[in-house]
C-alpha atoms as a PDB file:
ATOM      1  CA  UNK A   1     -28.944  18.348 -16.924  1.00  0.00           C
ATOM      2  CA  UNK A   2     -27.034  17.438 -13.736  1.00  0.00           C
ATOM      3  CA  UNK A   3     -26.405  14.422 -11.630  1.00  0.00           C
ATOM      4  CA  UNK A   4     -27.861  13.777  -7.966  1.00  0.00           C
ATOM      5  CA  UNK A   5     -26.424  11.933  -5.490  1.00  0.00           C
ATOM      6  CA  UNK A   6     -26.260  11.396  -1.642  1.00  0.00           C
ATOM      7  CA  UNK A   7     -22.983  10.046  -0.118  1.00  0.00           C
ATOM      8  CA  UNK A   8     -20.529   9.659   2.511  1.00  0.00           C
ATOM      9  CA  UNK A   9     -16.874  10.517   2.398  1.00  0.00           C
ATOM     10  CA  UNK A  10     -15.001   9.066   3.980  1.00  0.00           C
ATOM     11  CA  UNK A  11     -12.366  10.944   6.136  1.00  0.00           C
ATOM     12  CA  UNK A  12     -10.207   8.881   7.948  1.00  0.00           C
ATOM     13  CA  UNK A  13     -12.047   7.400  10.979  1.00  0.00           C
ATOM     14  CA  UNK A  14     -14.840   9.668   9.940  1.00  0.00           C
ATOM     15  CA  UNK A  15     -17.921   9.704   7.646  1.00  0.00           C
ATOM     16  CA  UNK A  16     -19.064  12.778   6.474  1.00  0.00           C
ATOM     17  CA  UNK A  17     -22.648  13.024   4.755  1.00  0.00           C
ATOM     18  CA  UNK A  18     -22.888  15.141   1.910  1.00  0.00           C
ATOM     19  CA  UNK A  19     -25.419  15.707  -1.147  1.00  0.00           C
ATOM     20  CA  UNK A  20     -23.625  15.620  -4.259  1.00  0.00           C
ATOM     21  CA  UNK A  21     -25.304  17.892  -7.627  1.00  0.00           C
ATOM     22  CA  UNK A  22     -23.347  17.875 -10.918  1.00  0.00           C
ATOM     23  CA  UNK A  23     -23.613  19.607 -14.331  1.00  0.00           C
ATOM     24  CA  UNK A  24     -23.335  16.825 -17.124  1.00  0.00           C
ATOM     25  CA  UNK A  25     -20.951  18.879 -18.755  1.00  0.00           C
ATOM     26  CA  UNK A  26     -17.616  20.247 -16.855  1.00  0.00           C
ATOM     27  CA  UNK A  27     -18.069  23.603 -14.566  1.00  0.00           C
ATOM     28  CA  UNK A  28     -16.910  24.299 -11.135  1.00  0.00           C
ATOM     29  CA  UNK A  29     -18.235  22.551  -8.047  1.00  0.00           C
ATOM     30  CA  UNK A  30     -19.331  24.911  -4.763  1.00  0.00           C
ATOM     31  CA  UNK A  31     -18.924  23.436  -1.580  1.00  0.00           C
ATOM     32  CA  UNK A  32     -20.877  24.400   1.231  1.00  0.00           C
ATOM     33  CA  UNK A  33     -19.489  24.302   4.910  1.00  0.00           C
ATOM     34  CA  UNK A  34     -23.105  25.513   6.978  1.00  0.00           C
ATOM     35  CA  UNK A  35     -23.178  27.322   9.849  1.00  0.00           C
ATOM     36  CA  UNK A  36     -23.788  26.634  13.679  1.00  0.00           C
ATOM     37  CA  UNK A  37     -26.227  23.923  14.526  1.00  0.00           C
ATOM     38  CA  UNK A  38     -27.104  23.613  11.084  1.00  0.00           C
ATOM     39  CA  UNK A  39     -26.874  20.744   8.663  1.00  0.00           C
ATOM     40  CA  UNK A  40     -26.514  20.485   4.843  1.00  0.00           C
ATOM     41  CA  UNK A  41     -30.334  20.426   4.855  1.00  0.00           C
ATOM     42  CA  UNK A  42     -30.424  23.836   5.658  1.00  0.00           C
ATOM     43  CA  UNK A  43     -33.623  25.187   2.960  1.00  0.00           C
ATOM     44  CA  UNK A  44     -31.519  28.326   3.321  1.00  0.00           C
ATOM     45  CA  UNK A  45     -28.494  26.813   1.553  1.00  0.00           C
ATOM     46  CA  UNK A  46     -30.699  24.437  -0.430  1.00  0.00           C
ATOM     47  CA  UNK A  47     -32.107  27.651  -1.905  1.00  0.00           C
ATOM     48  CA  UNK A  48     -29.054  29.453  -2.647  1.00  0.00           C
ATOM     49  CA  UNK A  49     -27.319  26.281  -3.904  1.00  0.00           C
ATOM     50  CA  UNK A  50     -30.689  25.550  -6.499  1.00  0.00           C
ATOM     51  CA  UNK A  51     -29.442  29.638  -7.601  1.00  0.00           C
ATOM     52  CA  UNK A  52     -25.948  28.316  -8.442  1.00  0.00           C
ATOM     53  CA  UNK A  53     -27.697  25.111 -10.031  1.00  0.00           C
ATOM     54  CA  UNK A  54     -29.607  27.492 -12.354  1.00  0.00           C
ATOM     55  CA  UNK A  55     -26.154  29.036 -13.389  1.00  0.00           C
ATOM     56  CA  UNK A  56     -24.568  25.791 -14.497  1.00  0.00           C
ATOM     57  CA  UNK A  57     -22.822  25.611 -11.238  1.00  0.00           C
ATOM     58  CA  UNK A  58     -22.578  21.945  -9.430  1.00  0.00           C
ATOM     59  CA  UNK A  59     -22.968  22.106  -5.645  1.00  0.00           C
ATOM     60  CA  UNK A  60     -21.822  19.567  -2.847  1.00  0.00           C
ATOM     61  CA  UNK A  61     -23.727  20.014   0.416  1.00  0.00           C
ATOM     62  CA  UNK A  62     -21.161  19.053   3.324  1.00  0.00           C
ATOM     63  CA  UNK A  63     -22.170  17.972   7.391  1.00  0.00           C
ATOM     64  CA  UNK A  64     -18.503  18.775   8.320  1.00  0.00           C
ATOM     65  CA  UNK A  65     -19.606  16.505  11.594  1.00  0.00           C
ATOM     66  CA  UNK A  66     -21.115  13.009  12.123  1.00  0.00           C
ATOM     67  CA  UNK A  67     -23.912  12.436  13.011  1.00  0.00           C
ATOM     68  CA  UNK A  68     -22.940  11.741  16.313  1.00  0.00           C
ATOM     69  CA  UNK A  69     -21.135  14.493  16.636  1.00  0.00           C
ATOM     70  CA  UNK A  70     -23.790  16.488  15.433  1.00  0.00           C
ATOM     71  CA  UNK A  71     -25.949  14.803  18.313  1.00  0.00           C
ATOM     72  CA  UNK A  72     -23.414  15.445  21.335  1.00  0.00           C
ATOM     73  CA  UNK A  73     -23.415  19.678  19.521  1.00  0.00           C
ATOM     74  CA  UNK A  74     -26.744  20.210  19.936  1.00  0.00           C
ATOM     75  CA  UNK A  75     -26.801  19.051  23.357  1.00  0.00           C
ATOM     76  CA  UNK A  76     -23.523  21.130  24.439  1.00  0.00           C
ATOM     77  CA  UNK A  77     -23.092  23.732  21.535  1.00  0.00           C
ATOM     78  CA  UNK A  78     -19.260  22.112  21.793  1.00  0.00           C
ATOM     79  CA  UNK A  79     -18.096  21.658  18.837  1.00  0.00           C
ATOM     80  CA  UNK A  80     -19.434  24.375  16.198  1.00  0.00           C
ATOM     81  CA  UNK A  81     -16.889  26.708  16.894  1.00  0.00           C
ATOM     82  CA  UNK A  82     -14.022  24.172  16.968  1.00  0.00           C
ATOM     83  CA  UNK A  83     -12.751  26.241  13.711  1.00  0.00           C
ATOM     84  CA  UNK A  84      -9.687  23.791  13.315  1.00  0.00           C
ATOM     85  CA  UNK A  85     -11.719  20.488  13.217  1.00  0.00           C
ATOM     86  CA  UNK A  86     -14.433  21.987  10.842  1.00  0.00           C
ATOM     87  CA  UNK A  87     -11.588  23.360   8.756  1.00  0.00           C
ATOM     88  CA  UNK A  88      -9.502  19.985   8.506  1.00  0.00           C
ATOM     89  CA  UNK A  89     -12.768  18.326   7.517  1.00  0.00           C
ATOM     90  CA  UNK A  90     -13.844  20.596   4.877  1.00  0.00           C
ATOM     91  CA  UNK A  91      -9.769  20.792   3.208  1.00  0.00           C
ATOM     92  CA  UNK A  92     -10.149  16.823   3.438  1.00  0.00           C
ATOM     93  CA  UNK A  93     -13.769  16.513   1.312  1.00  0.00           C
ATOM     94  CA  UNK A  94     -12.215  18.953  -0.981  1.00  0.00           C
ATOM     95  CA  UNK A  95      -8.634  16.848  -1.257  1.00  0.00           C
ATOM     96  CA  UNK A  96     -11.322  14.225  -1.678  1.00  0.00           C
ATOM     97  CA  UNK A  97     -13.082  16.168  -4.376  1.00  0.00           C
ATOM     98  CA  UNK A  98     -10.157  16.106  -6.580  1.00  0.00           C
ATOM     99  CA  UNK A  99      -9.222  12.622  -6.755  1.00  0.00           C
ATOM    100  CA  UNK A 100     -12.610  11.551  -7.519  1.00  0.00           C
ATOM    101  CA  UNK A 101     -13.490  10.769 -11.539  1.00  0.00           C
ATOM    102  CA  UNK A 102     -16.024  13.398 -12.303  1.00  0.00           C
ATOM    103  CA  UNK A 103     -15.177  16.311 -10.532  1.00  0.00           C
ATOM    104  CA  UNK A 104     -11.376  16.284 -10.759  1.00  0.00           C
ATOM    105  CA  UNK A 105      -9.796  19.115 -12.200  1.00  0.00           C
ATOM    106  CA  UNK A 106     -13.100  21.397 -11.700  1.00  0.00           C
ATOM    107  CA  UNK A 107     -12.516  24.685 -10.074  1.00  0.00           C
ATOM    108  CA  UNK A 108     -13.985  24.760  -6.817  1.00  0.00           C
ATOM    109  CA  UNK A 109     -15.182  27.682  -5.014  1.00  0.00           C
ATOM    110  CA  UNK A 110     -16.386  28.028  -1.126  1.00  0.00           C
ATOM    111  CA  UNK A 111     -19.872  29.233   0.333  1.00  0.00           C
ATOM    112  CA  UNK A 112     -19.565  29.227   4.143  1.00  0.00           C
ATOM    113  CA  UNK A 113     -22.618  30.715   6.878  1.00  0.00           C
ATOM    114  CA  UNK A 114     -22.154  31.780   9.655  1.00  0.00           C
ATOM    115  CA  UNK A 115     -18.836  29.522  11.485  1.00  0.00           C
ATOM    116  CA  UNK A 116     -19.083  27.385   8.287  1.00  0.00           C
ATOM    117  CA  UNK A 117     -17.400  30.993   6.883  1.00  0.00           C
ATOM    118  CA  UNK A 118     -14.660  30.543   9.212  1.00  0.00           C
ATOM    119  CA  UNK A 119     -13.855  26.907   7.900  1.00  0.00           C
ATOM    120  CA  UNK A 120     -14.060  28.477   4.338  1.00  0.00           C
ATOM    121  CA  UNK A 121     -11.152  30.927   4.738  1.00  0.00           C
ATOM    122  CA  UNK A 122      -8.771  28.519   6.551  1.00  0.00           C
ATOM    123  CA  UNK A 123      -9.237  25.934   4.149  1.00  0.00           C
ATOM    124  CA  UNK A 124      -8.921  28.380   1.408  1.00  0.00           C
ATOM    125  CA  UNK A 125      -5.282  29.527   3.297  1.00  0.00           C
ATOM    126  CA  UNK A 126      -4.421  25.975   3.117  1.00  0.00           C
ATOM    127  CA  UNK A 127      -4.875  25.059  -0.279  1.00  0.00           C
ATOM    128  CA  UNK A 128      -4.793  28.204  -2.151  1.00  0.00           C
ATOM    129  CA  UNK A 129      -3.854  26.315  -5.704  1.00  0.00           C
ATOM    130  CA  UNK A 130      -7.628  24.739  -5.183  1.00  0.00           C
ATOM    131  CA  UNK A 131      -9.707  27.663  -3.966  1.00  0.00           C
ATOM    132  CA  UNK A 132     -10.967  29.738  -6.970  1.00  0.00           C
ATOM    133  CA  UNK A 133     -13.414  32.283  -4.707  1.00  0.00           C
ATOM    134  CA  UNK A 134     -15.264  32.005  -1.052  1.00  0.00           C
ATOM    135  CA  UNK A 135     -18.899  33.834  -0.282  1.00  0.00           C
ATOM    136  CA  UNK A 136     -19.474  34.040   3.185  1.00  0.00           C
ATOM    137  CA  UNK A 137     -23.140  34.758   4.198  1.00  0.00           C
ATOM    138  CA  UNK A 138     -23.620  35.778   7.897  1.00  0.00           C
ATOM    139  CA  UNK A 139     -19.856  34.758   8.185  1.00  0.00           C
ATOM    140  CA  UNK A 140     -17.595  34.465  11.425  1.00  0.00           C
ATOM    141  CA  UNK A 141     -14.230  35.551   9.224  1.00  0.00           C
ATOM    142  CA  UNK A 142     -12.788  36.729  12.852  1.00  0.00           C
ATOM    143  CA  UNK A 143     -12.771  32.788  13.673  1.00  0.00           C
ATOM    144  CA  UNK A 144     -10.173  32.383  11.153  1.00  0.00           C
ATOM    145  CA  UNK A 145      -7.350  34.035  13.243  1.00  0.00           C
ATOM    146  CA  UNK A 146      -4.501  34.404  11.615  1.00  0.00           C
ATOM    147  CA  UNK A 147      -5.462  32.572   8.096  1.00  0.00           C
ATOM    148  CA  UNK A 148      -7.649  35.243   7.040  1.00  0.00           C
ATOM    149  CA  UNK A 149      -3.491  37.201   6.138  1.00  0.00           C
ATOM    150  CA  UNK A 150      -3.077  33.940   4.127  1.00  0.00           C
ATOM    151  CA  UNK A 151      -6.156  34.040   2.230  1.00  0.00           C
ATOM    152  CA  UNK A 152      -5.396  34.505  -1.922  1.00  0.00           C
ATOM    153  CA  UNK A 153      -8.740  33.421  -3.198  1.00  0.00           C
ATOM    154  CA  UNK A 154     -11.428  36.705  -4.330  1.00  0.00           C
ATOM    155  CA  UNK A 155     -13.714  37.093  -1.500  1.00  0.00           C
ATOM    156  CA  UNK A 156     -17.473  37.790  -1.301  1.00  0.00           C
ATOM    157  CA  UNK A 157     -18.519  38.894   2.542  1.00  0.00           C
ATOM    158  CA  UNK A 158     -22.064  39.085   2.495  1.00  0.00           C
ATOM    159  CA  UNK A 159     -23.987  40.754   5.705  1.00  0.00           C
ATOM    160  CA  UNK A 160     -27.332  41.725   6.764  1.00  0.00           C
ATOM    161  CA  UNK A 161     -27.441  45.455   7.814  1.00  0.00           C
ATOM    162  CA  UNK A 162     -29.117  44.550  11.062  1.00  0.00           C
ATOM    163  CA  UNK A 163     -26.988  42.098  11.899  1.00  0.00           C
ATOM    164  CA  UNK A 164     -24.370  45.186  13.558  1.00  0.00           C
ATOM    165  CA  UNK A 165     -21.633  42.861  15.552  1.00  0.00           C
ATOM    166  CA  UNK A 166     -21.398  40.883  12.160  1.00  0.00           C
ATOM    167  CA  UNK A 167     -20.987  43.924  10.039  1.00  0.00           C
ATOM    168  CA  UNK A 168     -18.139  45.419  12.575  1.00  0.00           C
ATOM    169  CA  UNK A 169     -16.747  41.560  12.539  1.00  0.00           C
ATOM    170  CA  UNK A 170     -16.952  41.193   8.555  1.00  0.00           C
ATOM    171  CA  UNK A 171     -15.725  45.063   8.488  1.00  0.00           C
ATOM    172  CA  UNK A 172     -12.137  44.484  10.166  1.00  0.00           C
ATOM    173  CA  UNK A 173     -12.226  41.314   8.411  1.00  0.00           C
ATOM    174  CA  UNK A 174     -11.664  42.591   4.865  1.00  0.00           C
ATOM    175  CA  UNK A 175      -9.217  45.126   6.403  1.00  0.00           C
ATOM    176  CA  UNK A 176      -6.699  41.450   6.213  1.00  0.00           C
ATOM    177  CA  UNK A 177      -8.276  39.755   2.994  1.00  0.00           C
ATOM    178  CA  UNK A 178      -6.731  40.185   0.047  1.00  0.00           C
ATOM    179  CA  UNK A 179      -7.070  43.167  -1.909  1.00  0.00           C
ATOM    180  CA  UNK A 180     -10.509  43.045  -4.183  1.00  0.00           C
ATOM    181  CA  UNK A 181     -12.541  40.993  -1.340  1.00  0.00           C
ATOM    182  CA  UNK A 182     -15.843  42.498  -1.243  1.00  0.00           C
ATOM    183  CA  UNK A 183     -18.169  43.779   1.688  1.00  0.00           C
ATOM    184  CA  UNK A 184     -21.935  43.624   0.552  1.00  0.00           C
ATOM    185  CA  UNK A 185     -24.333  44.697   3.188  1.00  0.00           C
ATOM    186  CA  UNK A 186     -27.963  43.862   2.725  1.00  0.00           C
ATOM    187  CA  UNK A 187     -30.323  46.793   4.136  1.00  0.00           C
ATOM    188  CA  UNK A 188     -33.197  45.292   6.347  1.00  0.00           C
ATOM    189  CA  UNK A 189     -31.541  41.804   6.810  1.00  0.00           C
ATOM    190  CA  UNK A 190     -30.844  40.227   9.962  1.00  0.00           C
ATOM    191  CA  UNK A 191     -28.361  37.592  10.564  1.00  0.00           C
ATOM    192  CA  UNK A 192     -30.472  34.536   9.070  1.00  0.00           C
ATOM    193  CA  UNK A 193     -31.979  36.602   6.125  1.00  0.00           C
ATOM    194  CA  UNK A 194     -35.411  35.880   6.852  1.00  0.00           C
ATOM    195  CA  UNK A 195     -36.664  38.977   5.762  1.00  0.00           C
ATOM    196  CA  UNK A 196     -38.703  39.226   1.820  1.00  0.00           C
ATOM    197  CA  UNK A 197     -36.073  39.199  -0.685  1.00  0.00           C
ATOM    198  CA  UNK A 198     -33.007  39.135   1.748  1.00  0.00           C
ATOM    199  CA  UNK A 199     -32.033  35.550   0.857  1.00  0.00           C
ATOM    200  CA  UNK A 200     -33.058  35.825  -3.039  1.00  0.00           C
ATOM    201  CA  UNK A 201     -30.122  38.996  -3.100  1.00  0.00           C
ATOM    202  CA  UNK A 202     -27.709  36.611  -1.028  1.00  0.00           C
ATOM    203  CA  UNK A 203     -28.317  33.918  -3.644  1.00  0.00           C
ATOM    204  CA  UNK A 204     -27.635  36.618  -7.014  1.00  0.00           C
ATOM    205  CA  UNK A 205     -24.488  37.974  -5.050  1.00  0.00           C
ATOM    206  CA  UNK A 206     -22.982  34.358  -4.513  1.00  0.00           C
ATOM    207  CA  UNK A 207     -24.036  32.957  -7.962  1.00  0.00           C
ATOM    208  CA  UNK A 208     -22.076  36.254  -9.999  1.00  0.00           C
ATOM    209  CA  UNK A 209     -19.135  36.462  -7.855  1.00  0.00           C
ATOM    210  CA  UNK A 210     -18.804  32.449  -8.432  1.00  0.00           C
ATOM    211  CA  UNK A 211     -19.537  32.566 -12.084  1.00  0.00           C
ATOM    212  CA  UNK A 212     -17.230  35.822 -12.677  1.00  0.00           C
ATOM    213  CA  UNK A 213     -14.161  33.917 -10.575  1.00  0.00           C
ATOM    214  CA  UNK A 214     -14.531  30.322 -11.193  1.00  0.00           C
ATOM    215  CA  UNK A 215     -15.309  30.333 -15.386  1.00  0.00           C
END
């Protein structure tokens, strides 16, 4: 059985929309940060979220911008690589994750796409007592700069084999993760994983490594 519910955190002058989906009984929560010009309504993180549901896993589903904010990125494409903002924001719902009631104390683990990958890491440099594993599908890891040396957490990059500039990207990215972060390439898959049965192997890669590193 779990718990549904749609919310805002707040974050300072900011108010961040996020769906919130909770086992009745304790287990660790996955926050997703989603990718560029994306939103926490993304069916492709829906999907892989309902995967981790199916485990016993509870999900939140961040926008790690307003909705204004959102509005003014589509228009100029400004703000979805501002790594640092995205990064702050997602630390912040997390920080805010552990004072709250019913999901204080739960191990949380990371699922970024795309940029949202980049946020993952940094925020998984900055509070590495927290941080129990990060998946990154599609993932930016190079937008991390100099966090990805400060990473502890076990790491899932997952990467479509078409998508080359990714693979090189994710490739020299693991060279600075810590030791045990894993590089799974998925043949036929583009960036997106629209391709039959790209996504469904993206959802079974996130939900073991999450299960095996947050139990």
């Amino acid at each position: 059985m779990f718990v549904d519910e749609d919310l805002l955190i707040p974050l300072g002058d900011a108010r961040l929309a996020a769906g919130l989906t909770l086992p009745h009984r304790t287990g660790a929560v996955v926050a997703f940060a989603h990718g560029s010009g994306s939103s926490r309504h993304s069916p492709r993180n829906r999907y892989v979220a309902a995967v981790l549901h199916a485990a016993g896993l509870g999900t939140v589903l961040l926008d790690l911008l307003t909705a204004e904010e959102e509005a003014h990125d589509l228009r100029t494409g400004e703000l979805r690589f501002e790594i640092p903002l995205l990064a702050a924001r997602l630390t912040a719902a997390l920080d805010w994750l552990a004072d709250r009631r019913d999901t204080t104390g739960r191990p949380v683990g990371l699922f970024g796409a795309s940029t949202g990958a980049a946020a993952a890491l940094v925020t998984a440099s900055v509070r590495p007592g927290a941080v129990r594993a990060v998946v990154s599908r599609g993932g930016r890891p190079d937008l991390a700069g100099d966090a990805l040396d400060r990473v502890r957490a076990p790491t899932l990059l997952v990467v479509g084999g078409r998508d080359e500039q990714v693979v090189e990207l994710n490739t020299n990215a693991q060279r600075r993760l810590p030791p045990g972060t894993t590089l799974e390439i998925v043949p036929g898959a583009t960036h997106l994983f629209e391709e039959p049965g790209t996504l469904e192997r993206v959802a079974e890669l996130a939900r073991d490594w999450f299960v095996r590193h947050t139990a």
